[in-house]
N, C-alpha and C. Protein backbone atom coordinates (compact mmCIF):
# COMPACT_ATOMS: atom_id res chain seq x y z
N UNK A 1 23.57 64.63 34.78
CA UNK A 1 22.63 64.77 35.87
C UNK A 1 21.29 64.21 35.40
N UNK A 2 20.79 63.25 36.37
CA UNK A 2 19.44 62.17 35.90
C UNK A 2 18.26 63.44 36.11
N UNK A 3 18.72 63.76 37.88
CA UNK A 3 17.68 64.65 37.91
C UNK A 3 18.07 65.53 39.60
N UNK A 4 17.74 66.56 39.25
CA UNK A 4 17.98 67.90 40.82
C UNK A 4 16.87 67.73 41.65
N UNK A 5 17.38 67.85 42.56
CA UNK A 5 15.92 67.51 44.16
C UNK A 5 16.47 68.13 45.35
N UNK A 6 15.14 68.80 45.87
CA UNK A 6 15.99 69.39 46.73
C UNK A 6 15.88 71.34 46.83
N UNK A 7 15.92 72.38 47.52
CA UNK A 7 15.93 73.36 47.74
C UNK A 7 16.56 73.85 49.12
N UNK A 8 17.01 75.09 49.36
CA UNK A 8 17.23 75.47 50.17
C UNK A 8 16.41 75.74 51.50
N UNK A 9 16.46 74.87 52.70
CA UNK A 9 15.73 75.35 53.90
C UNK A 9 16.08 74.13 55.13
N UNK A 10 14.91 74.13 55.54
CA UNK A 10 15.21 73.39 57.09
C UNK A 10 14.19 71.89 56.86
N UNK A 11 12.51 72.12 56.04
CA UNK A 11 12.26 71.43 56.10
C UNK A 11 12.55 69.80 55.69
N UNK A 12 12.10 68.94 55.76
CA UNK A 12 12.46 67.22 54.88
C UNK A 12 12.01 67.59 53.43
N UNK A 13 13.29 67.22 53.05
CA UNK A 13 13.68 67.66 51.34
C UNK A 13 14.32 69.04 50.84
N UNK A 14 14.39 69.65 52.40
CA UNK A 14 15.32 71.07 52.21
C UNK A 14 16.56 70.61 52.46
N UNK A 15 17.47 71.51 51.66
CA UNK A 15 18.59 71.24 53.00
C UNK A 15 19.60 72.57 52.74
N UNK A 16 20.41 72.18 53.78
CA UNK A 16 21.67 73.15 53.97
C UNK A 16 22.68 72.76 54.16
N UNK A 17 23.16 72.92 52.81
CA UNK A 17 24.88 72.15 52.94
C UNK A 17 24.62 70.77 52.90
N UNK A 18 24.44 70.17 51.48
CA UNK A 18 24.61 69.00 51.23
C UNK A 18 26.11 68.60 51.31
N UNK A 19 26.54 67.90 52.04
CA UNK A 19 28.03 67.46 51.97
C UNK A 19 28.47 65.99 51.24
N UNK A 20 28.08 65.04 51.45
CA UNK A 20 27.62 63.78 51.34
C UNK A 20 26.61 62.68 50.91
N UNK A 21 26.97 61.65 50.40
CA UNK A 21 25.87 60.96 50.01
C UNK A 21 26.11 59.33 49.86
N UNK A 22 25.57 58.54 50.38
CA UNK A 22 25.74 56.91 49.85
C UNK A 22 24.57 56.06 50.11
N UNK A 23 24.34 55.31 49.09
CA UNK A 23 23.71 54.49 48.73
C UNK A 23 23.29 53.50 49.64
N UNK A 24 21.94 52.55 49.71
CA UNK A 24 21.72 51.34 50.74
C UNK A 24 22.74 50.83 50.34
N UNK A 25 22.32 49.71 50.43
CA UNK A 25 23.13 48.48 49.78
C UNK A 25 21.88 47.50 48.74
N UNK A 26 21.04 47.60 49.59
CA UNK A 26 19.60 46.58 49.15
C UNK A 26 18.49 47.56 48.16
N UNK A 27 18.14 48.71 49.01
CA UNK A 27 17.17 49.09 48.63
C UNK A 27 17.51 50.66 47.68
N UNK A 28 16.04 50.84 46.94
CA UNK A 28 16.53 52.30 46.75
C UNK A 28 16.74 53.63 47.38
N UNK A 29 17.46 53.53 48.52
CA UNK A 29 17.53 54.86 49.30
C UNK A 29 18.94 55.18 49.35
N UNK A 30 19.02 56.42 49.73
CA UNK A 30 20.25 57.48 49.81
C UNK A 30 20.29 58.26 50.67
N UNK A 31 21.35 58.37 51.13
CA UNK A 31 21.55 58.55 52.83
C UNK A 31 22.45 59.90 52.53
N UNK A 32 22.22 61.21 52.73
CA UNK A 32 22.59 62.12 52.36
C UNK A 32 23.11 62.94 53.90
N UNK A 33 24.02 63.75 54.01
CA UNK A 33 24.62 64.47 55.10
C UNK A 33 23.90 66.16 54.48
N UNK A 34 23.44 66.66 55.47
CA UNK A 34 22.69 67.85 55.30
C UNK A 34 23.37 68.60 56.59
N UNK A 35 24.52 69.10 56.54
CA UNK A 35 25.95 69.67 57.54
C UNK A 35 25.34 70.76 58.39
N UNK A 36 24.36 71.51 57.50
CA UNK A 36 23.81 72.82 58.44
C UNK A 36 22.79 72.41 58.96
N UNK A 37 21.97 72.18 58.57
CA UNK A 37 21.15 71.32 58.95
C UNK A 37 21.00 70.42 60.32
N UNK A 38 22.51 69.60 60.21
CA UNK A 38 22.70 68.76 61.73
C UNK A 38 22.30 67.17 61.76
N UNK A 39 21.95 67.17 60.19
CA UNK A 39 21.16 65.94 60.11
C UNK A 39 21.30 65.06 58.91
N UNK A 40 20.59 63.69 58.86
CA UNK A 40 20.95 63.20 57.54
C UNK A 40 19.52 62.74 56.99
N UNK A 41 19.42 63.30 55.86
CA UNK A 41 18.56 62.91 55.18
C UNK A 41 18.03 61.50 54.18
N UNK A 42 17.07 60.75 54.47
CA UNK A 42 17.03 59.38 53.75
C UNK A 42 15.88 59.84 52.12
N UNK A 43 16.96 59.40 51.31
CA UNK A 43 15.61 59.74 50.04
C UNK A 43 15.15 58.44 49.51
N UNK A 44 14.22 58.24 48.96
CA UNK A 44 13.80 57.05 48.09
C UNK A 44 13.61 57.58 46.88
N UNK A 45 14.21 56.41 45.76
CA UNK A 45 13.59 57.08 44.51
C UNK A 45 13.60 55.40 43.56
N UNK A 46 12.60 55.31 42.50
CA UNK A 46 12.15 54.55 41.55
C UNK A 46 13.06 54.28 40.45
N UNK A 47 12.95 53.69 39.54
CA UNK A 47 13.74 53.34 38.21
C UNK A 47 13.10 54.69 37.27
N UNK A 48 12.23 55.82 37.50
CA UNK A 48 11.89 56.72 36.64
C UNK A 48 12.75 58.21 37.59
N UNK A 49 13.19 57.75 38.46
CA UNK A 49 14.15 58.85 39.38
C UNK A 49 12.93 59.69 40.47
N UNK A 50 11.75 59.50 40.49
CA UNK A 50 11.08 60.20 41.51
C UNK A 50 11.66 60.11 43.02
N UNK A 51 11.51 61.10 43.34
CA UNK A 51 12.43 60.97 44.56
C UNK A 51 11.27 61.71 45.58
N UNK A 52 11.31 60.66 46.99
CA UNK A 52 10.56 61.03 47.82
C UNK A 52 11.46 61.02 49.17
N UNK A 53 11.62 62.18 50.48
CA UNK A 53 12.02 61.90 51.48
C UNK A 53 11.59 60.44 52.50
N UNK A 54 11.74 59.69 52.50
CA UNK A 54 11.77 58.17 53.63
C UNK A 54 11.64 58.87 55.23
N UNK A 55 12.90 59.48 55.42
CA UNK A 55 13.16 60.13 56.71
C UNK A 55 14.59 60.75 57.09
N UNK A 56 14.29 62.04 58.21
CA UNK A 56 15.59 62.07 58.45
C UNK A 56 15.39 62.20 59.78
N UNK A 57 16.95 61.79 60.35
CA UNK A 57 17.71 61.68 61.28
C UNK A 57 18.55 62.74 62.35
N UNK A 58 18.69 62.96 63.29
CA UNK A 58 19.58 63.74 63.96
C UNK A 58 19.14 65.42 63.94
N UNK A 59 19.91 65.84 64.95
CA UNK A 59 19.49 67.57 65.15
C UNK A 59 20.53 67.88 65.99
N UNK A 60 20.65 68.92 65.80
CA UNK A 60 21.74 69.94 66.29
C UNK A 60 22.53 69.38 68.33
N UNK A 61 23.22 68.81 68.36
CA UNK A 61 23.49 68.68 70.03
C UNK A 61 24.98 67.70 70.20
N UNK A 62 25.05 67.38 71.28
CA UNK A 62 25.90 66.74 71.75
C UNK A 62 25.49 65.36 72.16
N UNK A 63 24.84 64.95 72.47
CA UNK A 63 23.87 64.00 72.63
C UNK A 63 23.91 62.51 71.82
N UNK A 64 23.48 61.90 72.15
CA UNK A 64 23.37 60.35 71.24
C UNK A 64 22.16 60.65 70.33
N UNK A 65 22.40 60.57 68.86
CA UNK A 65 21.72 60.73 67.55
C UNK A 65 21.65 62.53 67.37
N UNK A 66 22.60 63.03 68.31
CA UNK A 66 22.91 64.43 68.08
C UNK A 66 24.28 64.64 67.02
N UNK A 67 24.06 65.58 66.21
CA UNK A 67 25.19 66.13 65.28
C UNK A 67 25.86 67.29 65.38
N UNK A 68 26.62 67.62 64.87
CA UNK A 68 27.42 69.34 65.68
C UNK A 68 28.17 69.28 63.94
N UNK A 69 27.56 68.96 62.55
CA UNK A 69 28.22 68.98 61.60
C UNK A 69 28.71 67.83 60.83
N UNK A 70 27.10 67.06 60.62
CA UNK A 70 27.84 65.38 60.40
C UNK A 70 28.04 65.59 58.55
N UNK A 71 29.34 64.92 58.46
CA UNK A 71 30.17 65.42 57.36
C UNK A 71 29.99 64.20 56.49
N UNK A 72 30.55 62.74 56.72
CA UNK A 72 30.67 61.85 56.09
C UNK A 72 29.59 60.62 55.96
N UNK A 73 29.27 59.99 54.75
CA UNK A 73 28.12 58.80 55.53
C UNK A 73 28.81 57.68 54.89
N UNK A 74 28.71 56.83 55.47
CA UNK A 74 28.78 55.17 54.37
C UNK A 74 27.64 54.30 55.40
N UNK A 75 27.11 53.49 54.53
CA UNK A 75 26.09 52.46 54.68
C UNK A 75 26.78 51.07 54.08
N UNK A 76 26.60 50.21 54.85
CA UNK A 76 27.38 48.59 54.83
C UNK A 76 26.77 47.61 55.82
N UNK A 77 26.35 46.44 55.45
CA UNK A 77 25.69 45.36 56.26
C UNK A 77 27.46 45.00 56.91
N UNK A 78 26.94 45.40 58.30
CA UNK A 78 28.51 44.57 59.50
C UNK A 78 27.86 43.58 60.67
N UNK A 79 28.49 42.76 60.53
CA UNK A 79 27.75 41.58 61.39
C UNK A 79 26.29 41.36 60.76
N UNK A 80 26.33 41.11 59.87
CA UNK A 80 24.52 40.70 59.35
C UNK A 80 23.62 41.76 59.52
N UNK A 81 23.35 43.33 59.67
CA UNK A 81 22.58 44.10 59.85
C UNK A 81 23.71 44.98 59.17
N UNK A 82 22.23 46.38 58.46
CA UNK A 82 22.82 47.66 57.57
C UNK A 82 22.98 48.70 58.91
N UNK A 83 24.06 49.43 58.76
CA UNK A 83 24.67 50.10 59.56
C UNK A 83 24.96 51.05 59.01
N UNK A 84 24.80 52.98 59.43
CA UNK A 84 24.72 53.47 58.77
C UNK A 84 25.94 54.46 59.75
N UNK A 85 26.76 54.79 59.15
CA UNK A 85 27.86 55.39 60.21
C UNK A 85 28.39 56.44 59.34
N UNK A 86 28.17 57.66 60.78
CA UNK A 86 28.12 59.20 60.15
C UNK A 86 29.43 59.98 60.85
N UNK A 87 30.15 60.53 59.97
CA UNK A 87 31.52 61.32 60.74
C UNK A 87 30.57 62.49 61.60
N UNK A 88 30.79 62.62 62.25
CA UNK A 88 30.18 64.12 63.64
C UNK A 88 31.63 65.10 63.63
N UNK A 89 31.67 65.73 62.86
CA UNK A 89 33.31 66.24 62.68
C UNK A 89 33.29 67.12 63.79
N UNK A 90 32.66 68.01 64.64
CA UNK A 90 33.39 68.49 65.45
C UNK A 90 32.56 68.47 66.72
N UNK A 91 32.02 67.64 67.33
CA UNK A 91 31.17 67.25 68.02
C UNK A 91 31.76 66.19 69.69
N UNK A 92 32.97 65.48 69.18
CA UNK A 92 33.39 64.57 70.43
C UNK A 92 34.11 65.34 71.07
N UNK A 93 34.63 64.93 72.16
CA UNK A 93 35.22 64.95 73.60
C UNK A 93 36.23 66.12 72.87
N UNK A 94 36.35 67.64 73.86
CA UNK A 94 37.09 68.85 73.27
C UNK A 94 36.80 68.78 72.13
N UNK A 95 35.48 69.18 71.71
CA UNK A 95 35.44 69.13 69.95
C UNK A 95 36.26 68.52 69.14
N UNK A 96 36.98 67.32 69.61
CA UNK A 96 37.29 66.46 68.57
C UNK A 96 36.24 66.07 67.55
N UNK A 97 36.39 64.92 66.85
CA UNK A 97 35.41 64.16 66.00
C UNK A 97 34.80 63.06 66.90
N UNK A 98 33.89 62.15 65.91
CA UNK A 98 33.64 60.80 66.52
C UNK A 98 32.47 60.54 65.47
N UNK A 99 32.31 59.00 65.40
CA UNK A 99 31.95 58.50 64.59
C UNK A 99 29.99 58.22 65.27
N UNK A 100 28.89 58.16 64.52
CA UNK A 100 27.83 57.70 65.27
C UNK A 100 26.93 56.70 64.08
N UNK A 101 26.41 55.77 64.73
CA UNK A 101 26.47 54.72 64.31
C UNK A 101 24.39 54.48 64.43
N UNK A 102 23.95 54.38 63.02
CA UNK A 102 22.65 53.84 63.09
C UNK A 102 22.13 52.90 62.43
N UNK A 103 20.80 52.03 62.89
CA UNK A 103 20.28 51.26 61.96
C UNK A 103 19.59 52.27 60.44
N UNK A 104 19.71 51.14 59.78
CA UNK A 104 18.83 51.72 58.02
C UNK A 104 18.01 52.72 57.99
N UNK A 105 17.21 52.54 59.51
CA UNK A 105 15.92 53.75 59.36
C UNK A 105 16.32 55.00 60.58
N UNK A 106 17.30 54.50 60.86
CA UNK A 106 18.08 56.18 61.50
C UNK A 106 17.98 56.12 63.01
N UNK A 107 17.90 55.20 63.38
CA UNK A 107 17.66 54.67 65.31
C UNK A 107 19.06 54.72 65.54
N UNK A 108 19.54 55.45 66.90
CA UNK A 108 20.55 56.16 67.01
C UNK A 108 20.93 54.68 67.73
N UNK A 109 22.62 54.30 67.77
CA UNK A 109 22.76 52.82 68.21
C UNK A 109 23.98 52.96 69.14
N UNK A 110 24.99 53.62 68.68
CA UNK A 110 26.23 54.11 69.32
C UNK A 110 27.00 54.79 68.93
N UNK A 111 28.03 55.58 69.68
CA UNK A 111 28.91 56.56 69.42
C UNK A 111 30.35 55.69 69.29
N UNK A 112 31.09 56.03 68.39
CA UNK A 112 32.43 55.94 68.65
C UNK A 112 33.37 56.98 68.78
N UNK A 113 34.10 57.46 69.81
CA UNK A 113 34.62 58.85 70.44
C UNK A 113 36.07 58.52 70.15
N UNK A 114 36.56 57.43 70.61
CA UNK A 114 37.64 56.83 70.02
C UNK A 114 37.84 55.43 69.83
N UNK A 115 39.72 55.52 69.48
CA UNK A 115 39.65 54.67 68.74
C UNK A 115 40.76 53.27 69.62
N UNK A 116 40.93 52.45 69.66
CA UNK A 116 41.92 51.27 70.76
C UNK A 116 42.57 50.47 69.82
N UNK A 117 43.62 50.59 70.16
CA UNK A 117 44.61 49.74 69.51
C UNK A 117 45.90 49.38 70.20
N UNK A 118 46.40 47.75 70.88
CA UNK A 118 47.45 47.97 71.34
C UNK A 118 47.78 49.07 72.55
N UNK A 119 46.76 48.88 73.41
CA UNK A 119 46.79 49.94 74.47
C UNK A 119 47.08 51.33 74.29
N UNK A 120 47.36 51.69 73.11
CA UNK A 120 47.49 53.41 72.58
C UNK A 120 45.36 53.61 72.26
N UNK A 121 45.40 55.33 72.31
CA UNK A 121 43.84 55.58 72.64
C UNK A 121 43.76 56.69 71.00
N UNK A 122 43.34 56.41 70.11
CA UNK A 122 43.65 57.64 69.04
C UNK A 122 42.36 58.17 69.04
N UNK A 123 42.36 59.72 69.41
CA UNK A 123 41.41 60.46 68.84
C UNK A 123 40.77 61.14 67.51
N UNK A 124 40.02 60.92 67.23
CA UNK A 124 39.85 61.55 66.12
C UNK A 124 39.89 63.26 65.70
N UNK A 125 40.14 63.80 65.13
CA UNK A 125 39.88 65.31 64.97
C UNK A 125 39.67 65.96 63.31
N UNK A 126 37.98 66.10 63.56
CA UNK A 126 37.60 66.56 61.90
C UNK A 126 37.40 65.32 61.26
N UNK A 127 37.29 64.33 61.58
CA UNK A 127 36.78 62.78 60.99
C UNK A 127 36.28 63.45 59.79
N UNK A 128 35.85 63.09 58.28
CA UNK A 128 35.30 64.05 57.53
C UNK A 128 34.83 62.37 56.47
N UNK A 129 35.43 61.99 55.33
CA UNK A 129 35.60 61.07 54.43
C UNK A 129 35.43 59.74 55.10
N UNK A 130 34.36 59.07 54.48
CA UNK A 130 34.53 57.08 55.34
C UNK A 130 33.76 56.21 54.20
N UNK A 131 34.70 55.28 54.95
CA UNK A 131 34.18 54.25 54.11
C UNK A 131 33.81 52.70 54.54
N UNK A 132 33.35 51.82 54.31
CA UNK A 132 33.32 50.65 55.05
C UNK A 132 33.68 49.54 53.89
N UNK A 133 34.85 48.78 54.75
CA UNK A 133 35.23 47.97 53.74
C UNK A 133 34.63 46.68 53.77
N UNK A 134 34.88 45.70 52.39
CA UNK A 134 34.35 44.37 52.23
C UNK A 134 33.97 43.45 54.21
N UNK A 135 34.77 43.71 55.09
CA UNK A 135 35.13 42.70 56.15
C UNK A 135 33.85 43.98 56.98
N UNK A 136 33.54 44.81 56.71
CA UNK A 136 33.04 45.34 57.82
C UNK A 136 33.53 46.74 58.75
N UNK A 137 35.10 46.64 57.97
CA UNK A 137 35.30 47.59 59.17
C UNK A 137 35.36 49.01 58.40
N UNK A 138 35.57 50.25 59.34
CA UNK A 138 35.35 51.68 59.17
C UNK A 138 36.40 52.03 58.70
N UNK A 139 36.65 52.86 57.72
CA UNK A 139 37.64 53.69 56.94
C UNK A 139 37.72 55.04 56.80
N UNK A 140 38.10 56.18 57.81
CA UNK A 140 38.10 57.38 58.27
C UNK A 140 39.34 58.39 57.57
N UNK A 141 38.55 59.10 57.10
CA UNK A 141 39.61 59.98 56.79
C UNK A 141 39.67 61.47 58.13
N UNK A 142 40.91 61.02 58.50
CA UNK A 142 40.93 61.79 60.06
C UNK A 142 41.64 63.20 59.34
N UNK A 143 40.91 64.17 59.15
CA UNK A 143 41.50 65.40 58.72
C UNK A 143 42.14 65.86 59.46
N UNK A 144 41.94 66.16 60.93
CA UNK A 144 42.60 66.88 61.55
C UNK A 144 44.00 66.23 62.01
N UNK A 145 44.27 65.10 62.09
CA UNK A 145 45.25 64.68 62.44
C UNK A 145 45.75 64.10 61.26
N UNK A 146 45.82 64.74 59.87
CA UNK A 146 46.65 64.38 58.67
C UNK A 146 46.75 62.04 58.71
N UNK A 147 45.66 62.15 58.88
CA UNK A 147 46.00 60.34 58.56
C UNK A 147 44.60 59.94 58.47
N UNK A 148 44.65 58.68 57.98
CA UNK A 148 43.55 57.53 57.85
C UNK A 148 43.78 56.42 58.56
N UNK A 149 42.38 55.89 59.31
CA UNK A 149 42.64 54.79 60.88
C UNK A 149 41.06 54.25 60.14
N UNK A 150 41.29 53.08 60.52
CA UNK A 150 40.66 51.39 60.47
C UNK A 150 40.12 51.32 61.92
N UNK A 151 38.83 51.38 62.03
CA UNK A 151 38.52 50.74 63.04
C UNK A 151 37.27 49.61 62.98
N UNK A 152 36.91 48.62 63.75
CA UNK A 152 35.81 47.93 63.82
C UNK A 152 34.38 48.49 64.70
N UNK A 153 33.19 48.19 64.53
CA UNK A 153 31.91 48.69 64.90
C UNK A 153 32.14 49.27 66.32
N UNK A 154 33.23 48.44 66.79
CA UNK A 154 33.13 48.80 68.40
C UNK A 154 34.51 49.72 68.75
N UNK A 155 35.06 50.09 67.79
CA UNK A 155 36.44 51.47 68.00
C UNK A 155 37.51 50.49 68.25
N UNK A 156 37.57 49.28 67.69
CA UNK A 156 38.99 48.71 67.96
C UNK A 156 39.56 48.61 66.81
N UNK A 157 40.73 49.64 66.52
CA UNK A 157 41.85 49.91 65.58
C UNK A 157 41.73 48.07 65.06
N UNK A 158 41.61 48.48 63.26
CA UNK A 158 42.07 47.13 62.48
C UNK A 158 42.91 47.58 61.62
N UNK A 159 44.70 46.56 62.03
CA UNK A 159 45.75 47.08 60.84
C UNK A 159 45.27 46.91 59.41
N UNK A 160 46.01 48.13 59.21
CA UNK A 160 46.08 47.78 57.75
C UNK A 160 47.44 46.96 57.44
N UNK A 161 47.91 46.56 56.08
CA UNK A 161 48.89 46.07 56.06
C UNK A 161 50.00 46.04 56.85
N UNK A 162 50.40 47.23 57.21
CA UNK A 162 51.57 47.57 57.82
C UNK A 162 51.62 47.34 59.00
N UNK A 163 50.38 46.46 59.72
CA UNK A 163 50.34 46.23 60.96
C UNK A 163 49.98 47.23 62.04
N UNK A 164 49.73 48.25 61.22
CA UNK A 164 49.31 49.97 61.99
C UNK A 164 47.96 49.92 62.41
N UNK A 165 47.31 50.46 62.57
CA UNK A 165 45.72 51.28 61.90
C UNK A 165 45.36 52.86 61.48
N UNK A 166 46.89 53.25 61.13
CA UNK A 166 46.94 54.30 60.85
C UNK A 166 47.57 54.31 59.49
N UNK A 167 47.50 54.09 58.38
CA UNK A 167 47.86 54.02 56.84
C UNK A 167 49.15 55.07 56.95
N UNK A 168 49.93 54.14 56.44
CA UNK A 168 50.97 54.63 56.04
C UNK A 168 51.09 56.02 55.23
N UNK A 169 52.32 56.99 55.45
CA UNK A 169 52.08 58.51 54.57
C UNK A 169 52.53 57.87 53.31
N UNK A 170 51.88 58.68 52.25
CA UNK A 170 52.41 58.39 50.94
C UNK A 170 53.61 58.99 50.30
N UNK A 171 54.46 58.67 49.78
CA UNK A 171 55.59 58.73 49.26
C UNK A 171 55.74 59.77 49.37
N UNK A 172 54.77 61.01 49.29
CA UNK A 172 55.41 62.53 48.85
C UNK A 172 55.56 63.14 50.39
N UNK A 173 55.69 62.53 51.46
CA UNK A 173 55.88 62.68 52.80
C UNK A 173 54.47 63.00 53.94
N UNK A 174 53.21 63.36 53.82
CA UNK A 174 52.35 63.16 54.47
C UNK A 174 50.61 63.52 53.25
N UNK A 175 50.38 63.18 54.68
CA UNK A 175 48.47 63.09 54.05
C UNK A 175 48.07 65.07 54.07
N UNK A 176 47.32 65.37 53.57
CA UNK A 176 47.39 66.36 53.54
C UNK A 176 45.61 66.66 53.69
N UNK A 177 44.80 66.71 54.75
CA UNK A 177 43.56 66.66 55.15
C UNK A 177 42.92 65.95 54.07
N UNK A 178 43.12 64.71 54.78
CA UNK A 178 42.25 63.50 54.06
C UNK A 178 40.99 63.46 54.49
N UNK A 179 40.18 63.74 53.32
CA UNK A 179 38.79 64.19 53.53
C UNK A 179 37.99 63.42 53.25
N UNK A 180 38.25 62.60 51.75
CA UNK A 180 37.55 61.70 51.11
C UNK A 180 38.56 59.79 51.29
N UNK A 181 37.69 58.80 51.13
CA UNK A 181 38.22 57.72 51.52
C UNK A 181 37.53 56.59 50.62
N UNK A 182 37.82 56.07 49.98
CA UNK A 182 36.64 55.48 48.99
C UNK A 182 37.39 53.47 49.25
């Protein structure tokens, strides 16, 4: 451990229920999931580790740049701009999941509620673990529905190998609340 930051509360630089954390891509900031909270926290810090809050994002609702328990973060330049896309684990349509989608400095941009592929509609439930791969697209670990789904910025299912967008179960017969997705 470089260095601890951080205390228990509500204000910027408090938090509750750190769940999450990932990196810009460019700059020095860190995009942290603060679950009780409702929100995500942006830190900055130096080559000596000082760490200062930048800004945070989101509050308790249903709403666009609203959270109900945002669990997962990954940050990735898609289509030429940093995109910062947060699992809302129990927040979409019948408290499903859904994915919400911001620029670098936390400007709320769009929701993804679900997911399209091949005229089938997959919902998410408990979205939790993500990741964004080399091409851009989203990598979800769908807890509630025991699988992992590929989608692009705009919710259109991208196969994985198998021609799916739902990753194949692994040998020992299923996924078992896939939480994390790297």
């Amino acid at each position: 451990i470089l260095k601890v930051y951080g205390e228990s509360g509500t204000a910027p630089g408090q938090f509750n229920m750190v769940f999450r954390a990932a990196p810009h891509p460019d700059k020095n900031w860190m995009y942290i999931t603060d679950i009780r909270n409702d929100r995500v926290q942006v830190l900055t810090y130096d080559e000596s580790y000082n760490i200062t809050v930048k800004t945070t994002f989101g509050e308790t609702g249903f709403d666009d740049g609203q959270f109900n328990g945002p669990n997962g973060v990954a940050v990735a330049r898609i289509n030429g701009k940093i995109r910062v896309v947060v699992t809302d684990e129990f927040a979409g349509k019948n408290n499903m999941g859904r994915l919400k989608v911001f620029n670098a400095k936390g400007k709320f941009i769009k929701t993804i509620d679900t997911i399209t592929h091949n005229g089938m509609t997959y919902n998410m439930m408990w979205p939790q673990g993500i990741t964004i791969d080399k091409d851009g697209n989203i990598i979800v670990g769908d807890t509630g529905n025991y699988r992992v789904v590929r989608t692009d910025i705009d919710g259109n299912g991208v196969p994985f190998y198998n021609g799916d967008i739902v990753l194949p179960m692994p040998v020992s017969g299923n996924w078992v609340f896939p939480s994390g997705v790297k």
